[in-house]
Each structure stands twice: as C-alpha cells, then as structure tokens.
PDB file of N, CA and C in Angstrom:
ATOM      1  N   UNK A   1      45.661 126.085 118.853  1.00  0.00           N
ATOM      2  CA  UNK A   1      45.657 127.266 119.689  1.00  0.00           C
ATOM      3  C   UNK A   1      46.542 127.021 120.905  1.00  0.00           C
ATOM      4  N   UNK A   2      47.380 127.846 121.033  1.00  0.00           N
ATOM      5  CA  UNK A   2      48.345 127.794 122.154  1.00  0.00           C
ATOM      6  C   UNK A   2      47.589 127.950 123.677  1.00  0.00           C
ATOM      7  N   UNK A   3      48.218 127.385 124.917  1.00  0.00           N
ATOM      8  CA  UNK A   3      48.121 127.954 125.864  1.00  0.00           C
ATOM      9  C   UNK A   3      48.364 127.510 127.021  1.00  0.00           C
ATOM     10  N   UNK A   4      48.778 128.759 127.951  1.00  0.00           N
ATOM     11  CA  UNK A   4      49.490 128.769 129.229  1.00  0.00           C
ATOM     12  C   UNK A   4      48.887 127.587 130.312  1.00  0.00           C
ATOM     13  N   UNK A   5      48.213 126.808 129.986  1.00  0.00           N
ATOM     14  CA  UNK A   5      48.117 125.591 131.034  1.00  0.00           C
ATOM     15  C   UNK A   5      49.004 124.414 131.132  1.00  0.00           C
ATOM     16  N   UNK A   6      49.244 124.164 132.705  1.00  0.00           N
ATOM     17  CA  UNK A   6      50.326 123.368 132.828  1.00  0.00           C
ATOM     18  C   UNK A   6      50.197 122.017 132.374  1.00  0.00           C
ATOM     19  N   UNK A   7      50.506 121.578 131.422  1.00  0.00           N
ATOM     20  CA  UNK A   7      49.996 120.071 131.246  1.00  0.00           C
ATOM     21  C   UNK A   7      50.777 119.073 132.203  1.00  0.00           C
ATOM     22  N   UNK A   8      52.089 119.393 133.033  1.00  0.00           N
ATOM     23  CA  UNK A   8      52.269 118.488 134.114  1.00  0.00           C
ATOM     24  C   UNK A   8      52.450 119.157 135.267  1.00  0.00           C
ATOM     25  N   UNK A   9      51.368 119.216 136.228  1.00  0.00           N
ATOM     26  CA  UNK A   9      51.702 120.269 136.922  1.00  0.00           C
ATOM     27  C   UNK A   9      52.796 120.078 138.198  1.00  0.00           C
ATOM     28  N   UNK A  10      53.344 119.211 138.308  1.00  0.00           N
ATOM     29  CA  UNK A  10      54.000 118.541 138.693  1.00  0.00           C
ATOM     30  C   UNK A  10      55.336 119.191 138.441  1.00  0.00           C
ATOM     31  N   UNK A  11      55.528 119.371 137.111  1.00  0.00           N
ATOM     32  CA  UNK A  11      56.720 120.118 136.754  1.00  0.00           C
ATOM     33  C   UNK A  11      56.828 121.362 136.396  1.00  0.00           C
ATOM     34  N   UNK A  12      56.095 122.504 137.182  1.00  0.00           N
ATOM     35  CA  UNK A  12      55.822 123.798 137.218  1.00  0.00           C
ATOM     36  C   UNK A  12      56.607 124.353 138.134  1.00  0.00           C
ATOM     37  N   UNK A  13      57.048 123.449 139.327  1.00  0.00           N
ATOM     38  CA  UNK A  13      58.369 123.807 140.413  1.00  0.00           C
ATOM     39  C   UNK A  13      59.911 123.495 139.827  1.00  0.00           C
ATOM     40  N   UNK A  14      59.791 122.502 138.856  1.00  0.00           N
ATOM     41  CA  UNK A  14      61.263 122.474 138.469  1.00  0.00           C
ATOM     42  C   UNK A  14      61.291 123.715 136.861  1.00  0.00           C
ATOM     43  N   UNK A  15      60.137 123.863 136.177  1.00  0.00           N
ATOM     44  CA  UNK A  15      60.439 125.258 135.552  1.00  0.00           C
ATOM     45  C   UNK A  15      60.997 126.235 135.818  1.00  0.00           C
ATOM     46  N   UNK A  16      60.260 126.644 137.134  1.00  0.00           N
ATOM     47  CA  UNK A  16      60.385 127.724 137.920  1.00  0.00           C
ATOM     48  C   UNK A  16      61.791 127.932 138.054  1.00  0.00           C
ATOM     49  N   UNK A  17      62.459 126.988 139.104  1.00  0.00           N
ATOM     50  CA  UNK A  17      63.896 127.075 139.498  1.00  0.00           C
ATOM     51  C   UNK A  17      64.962 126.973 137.712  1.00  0.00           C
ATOM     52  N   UNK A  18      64.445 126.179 136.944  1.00  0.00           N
ATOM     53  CA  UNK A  18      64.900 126.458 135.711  1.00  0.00           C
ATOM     54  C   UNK A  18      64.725 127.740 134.752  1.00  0.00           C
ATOM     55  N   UNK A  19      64.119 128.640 135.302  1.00  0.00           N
ATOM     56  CA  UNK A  19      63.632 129.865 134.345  1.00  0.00           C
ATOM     57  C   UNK A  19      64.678 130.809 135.704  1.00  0.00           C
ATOM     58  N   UNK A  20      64.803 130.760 137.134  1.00  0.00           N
ATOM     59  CA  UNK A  20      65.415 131.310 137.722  1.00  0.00           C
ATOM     60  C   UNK A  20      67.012 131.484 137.872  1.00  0.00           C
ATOM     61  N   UNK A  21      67.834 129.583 137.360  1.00  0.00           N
ATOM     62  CA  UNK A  21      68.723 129.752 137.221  1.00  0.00           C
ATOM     63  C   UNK A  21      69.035 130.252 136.166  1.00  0.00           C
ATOM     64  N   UNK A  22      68.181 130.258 134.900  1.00  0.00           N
ATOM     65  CA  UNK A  22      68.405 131.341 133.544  1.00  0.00           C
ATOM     66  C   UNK A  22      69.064 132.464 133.574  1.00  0.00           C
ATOM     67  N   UNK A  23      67.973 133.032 134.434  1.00  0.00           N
ATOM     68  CA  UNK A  23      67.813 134.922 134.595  1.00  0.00           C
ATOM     69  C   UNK A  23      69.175 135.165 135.372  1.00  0.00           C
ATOM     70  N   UNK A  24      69.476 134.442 136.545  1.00  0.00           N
ATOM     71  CA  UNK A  24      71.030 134.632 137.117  1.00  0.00           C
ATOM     72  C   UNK A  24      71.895 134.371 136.255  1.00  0.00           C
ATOM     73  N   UNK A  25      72.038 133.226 135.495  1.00  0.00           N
ATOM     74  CA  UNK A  25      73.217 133.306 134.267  1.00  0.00           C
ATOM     75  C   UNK A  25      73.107 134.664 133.474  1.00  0.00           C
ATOM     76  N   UNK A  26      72.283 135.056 133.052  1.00  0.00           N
ATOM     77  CA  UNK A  26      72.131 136.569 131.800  1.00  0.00           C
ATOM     78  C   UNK A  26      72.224 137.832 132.416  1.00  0.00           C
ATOM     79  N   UNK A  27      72.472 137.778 134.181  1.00  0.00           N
ATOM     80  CA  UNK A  27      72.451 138.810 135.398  1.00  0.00           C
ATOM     81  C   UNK A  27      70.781 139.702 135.577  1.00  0.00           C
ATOM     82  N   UNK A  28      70.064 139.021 135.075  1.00  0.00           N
ATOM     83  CA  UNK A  28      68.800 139.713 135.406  1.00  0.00           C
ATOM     84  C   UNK A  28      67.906 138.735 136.238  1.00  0.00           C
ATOM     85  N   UNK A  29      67.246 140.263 137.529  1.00  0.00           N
ATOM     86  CA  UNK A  29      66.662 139.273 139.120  1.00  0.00           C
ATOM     87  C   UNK A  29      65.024 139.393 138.398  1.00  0.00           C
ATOM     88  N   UNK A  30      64.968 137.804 139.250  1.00  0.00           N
ATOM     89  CA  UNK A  30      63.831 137.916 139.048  1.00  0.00           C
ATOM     90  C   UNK A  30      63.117 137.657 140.222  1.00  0.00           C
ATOM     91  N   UNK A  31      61.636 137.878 140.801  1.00  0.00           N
ATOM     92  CA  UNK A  31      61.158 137.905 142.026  1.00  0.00           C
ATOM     93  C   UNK A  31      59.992 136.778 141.943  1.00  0.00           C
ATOM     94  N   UNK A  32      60.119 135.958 142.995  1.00  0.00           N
ATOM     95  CA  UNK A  32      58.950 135.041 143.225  1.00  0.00           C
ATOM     96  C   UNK A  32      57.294 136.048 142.531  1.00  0.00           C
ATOM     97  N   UNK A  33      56.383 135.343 141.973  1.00  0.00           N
ATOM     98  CA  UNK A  33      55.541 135.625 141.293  1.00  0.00           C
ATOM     99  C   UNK A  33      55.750 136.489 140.314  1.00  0.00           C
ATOM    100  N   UNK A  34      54.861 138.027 140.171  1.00  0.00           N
ATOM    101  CA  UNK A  34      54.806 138.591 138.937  1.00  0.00           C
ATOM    102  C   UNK A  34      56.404 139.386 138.711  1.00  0.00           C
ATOM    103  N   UNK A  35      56.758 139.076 137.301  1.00  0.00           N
ATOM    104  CA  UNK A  35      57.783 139.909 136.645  1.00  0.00           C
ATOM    105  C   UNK A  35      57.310 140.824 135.924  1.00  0.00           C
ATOM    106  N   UNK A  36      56.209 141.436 136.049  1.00  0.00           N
ATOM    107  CA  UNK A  36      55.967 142.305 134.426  1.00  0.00           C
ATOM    108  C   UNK A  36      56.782 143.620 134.916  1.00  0.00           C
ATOM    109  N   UNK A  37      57.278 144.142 135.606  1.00  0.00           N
ATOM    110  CA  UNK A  37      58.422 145.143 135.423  1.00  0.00           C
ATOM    111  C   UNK A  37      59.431 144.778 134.584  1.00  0.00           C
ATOM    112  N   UNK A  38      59.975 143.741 133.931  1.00  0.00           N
ATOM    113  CA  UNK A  38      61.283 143.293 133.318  1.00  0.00           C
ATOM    114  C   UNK A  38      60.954 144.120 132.027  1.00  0.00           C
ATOM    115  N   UNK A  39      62.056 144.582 131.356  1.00  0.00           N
ATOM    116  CA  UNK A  39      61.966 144.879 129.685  1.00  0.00           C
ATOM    117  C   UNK A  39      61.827 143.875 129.228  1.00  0.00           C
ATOM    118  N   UNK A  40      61.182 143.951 127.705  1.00  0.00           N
ATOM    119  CA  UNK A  40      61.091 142.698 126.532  1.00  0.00           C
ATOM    120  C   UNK A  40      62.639 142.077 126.458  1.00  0.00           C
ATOM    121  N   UNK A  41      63.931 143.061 126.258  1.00  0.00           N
ATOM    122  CA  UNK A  41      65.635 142.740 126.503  1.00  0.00           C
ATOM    123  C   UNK A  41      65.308 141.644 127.401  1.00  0.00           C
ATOM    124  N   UNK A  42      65.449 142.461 128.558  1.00  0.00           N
ATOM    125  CA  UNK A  42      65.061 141.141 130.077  1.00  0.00           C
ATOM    126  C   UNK A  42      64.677 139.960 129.783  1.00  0.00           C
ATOM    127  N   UNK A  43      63.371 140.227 129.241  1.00  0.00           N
ATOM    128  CA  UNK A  43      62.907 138.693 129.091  1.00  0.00           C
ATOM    129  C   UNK A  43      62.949 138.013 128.451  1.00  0.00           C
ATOM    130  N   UNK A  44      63.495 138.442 127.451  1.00  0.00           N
ATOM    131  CA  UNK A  44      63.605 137.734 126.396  1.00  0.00           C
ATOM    132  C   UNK A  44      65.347 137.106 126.518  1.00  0.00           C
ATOM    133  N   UNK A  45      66.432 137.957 127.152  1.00  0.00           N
ATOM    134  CA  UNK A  45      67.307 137.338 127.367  1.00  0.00           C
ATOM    135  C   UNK A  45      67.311 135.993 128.169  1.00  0.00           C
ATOM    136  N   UNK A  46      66.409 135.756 128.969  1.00  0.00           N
ATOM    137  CA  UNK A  46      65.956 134.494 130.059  1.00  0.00           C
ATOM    138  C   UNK A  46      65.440 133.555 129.058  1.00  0.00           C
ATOM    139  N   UNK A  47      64.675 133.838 128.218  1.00  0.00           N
ATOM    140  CA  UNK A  47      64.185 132.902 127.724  1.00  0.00           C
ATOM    141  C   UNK A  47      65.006 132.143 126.426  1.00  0.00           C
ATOM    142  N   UNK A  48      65.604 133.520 125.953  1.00  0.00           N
ATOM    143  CA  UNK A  48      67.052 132.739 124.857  1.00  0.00           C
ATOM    144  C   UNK A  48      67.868 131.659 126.157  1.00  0.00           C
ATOM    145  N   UNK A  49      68.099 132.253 126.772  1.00  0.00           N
ATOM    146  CA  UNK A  49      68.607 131.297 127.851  1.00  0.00           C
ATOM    147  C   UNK A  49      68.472 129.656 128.010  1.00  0.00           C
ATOM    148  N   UNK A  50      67.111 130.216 128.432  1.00  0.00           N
ATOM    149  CA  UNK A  50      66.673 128.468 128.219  1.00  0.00           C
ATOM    150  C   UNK A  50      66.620 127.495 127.107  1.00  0.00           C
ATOM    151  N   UNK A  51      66.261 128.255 126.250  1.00  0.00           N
ATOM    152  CA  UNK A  51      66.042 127.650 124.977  1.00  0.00           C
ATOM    153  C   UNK A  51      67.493 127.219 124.758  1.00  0.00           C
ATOM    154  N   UNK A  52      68.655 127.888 124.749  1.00  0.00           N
ATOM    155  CA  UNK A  52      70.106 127.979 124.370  1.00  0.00           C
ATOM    156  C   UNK A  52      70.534 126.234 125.680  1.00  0.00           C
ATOM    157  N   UNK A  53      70.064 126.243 126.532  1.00  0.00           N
ATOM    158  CA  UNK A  53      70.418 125.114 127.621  1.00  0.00           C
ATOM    159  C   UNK A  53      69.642 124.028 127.016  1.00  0.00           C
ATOM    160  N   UNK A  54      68.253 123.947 127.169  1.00  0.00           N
ATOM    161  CA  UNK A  54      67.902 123.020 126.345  1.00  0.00           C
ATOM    162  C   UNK A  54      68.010 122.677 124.721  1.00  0.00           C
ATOM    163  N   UNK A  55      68.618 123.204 123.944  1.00  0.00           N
ATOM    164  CA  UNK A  55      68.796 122.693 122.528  1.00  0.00           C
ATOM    165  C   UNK A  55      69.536 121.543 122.492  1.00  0.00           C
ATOM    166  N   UNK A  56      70.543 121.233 123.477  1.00  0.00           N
ATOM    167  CA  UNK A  56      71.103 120.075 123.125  1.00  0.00           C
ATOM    168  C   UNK A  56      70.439 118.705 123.375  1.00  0.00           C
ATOM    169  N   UNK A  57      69.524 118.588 124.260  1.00  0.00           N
ATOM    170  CA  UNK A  57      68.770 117.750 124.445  1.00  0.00           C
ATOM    171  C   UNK A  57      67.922 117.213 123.010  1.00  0.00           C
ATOM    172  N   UNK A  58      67.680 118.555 122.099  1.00  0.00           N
ATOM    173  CA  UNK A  58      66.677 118.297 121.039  1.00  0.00           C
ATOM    174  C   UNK A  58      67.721 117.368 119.684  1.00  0.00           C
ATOM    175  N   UNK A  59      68.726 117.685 119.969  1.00  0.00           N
ATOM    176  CA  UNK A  59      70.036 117.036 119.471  1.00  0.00           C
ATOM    177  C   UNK A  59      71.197 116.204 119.454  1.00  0.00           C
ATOM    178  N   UNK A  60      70.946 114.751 119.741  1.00  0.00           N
ATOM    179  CA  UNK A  60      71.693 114.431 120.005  1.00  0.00           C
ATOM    180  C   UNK A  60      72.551 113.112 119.684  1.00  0.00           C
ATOM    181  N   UNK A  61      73.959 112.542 119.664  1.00  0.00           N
ATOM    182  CA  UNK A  61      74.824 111.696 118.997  1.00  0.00           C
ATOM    183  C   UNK A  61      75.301 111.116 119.762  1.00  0.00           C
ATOM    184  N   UNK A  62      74.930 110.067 119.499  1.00  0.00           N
ATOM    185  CA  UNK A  62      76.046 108.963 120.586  1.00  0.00           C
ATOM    186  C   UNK A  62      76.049 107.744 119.574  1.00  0.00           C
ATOM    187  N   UNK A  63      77.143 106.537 120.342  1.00  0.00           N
ATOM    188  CA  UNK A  63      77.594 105.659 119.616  1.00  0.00           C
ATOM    189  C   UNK A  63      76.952 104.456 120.847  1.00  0.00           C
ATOM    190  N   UNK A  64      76.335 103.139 119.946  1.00  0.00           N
ATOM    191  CA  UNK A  64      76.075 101.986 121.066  1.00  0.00           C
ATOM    192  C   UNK A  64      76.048 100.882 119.920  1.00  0.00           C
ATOM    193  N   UNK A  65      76.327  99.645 121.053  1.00  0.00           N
ATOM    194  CA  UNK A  65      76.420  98.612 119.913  1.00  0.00           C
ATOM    195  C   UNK A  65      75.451  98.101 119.249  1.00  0.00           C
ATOM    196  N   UNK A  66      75.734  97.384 118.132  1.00  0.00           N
ATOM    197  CA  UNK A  66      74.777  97.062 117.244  1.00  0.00           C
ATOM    198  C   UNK A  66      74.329  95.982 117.761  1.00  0.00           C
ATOM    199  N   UNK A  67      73.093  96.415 117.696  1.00  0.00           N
ATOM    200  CA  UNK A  67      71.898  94.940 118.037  1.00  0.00           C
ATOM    201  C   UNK A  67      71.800  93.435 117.084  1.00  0.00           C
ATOM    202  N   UNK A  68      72.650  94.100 116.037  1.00  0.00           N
ATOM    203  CA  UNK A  68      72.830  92.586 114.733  1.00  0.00           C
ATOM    204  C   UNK A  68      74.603  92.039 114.757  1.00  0.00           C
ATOM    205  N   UNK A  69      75.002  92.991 114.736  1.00  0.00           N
ATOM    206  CA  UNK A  69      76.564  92.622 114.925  1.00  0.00           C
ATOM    207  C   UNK A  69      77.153  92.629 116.143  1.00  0.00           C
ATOM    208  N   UNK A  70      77.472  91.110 116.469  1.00  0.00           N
ATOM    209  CA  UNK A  70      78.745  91.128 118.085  1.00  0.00           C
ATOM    210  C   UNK A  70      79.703  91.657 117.624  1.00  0.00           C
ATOM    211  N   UNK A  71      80.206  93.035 118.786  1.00  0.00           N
ATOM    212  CA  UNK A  71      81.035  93.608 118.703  1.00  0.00           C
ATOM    213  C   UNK A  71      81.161  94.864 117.421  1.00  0.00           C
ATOM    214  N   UNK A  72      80.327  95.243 116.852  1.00  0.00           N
ATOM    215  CA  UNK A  72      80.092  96.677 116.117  1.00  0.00           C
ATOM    216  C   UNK A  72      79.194  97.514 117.011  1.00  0.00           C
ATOM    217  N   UNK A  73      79.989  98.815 116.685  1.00  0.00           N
ATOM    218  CA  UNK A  73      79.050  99.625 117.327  1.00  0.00           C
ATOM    219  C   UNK A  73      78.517 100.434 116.128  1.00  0.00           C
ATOM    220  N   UNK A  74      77.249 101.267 116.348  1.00  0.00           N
ATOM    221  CA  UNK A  74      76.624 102.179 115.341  1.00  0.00           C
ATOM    222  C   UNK A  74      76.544 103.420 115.919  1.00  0.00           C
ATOM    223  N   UNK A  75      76.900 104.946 114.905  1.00  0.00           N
ATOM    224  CA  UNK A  75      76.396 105.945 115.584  1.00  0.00           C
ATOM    225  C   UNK A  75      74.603 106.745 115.445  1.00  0.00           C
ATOM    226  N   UNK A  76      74.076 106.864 116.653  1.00  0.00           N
ATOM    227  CA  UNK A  76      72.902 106.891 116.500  1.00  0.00           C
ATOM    228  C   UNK A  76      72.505 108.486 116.917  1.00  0.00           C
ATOM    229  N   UNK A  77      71.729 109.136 115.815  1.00  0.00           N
ATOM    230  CA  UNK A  77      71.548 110.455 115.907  1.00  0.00           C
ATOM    231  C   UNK A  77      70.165 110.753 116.237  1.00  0.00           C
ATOM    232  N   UNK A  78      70.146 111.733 117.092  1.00  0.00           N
ATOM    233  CA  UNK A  78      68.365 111.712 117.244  1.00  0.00           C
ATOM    234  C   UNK A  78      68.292 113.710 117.119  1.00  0.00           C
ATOM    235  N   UNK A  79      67.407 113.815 116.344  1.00  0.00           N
ATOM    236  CA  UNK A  79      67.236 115.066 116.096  1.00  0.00           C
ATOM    237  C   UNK A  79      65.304 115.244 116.379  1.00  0.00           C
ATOM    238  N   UNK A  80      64.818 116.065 117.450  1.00  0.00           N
ATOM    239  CA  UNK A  80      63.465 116.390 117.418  1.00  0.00           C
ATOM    240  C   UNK A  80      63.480 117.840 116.713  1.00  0.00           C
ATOM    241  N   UNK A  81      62.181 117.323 115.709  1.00  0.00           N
ATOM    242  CA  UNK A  81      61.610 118.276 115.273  1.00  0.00           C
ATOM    243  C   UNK A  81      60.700 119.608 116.205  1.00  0.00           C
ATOM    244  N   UNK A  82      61.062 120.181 115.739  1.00  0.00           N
ATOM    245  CA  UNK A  82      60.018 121.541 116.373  1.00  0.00           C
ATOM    246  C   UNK A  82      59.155 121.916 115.858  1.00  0.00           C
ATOM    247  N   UNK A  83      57.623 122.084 116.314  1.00  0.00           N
ATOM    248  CA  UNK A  83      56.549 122.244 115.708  1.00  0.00           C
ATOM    249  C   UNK A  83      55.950 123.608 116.536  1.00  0.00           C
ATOM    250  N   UNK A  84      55.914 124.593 115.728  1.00  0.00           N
ATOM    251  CA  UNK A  84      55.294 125.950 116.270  1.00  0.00           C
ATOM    252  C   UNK A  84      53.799 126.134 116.420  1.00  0.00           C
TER     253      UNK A  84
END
C-alpha cells in the first residue's frame, strides 16, 4: 500500500526546491504550500519533469579499472529496476 509519508524527512526541503525547479523549466508557477488549482496538464507536466531529470541516475555506464587485471579497464552498467 502506497503512501504520502516522508520516509526521510530530512529530504522534504530538497524535494520541494526540486519539484519547484521542475515547474519553472515546463513554465508552470507554483506557490509555497497548496497547488490544487493546477490542471492534471500542469501537474502532470512537473512531474514528467522530474521523472525525465532523474532517469539518468536509474541508468547508468561508466568505465573503471579492473580489480583482477593491472591496467584493464571494464565497462560497468548499472540499471535500477522499478517496482510500482
């Protein structure tokens, strides 16, 4: 069962400013506390937003050297799964 509690609440101020610089990239304002004036468009454009900024994090390729071979490097892919 889903739900809206902060499990770090700690990081409920850097959401915030992250859900705000969203809404300015897609040109829609948003106001300290309640938004429920926004259209579903609105909000849902903010939230493609974020999702669209963070995907690369869930994805990602880089190259580092190999822990068995001096002087090889390996490319190492990390892909997180998403669980709904």
């Amino acid at each position: 069962m889903a739900s809206n509690k902060t499990l770090v609440p700690e990081a409920k101020q850097a959401l915030d400013q992250f859900k705000m610089e969203a809404a300015s990239e897609v040109g829609v304002t948003l106001n300290q506390g309640y938004n429920g004036d926004l259209t579903s468009r609105q909000a849902g454009s903010i939230g493609g937003q974020m999702v669209k900024k963070m995907r690369p994090v869930r994805n990602a390729k880089y190259m580092r050297a190999d822990r068995t071979a001096v002087g090889h490097v390996v490319e190492v892919r990390y892909i997180a799964s998403m669980r709904i």
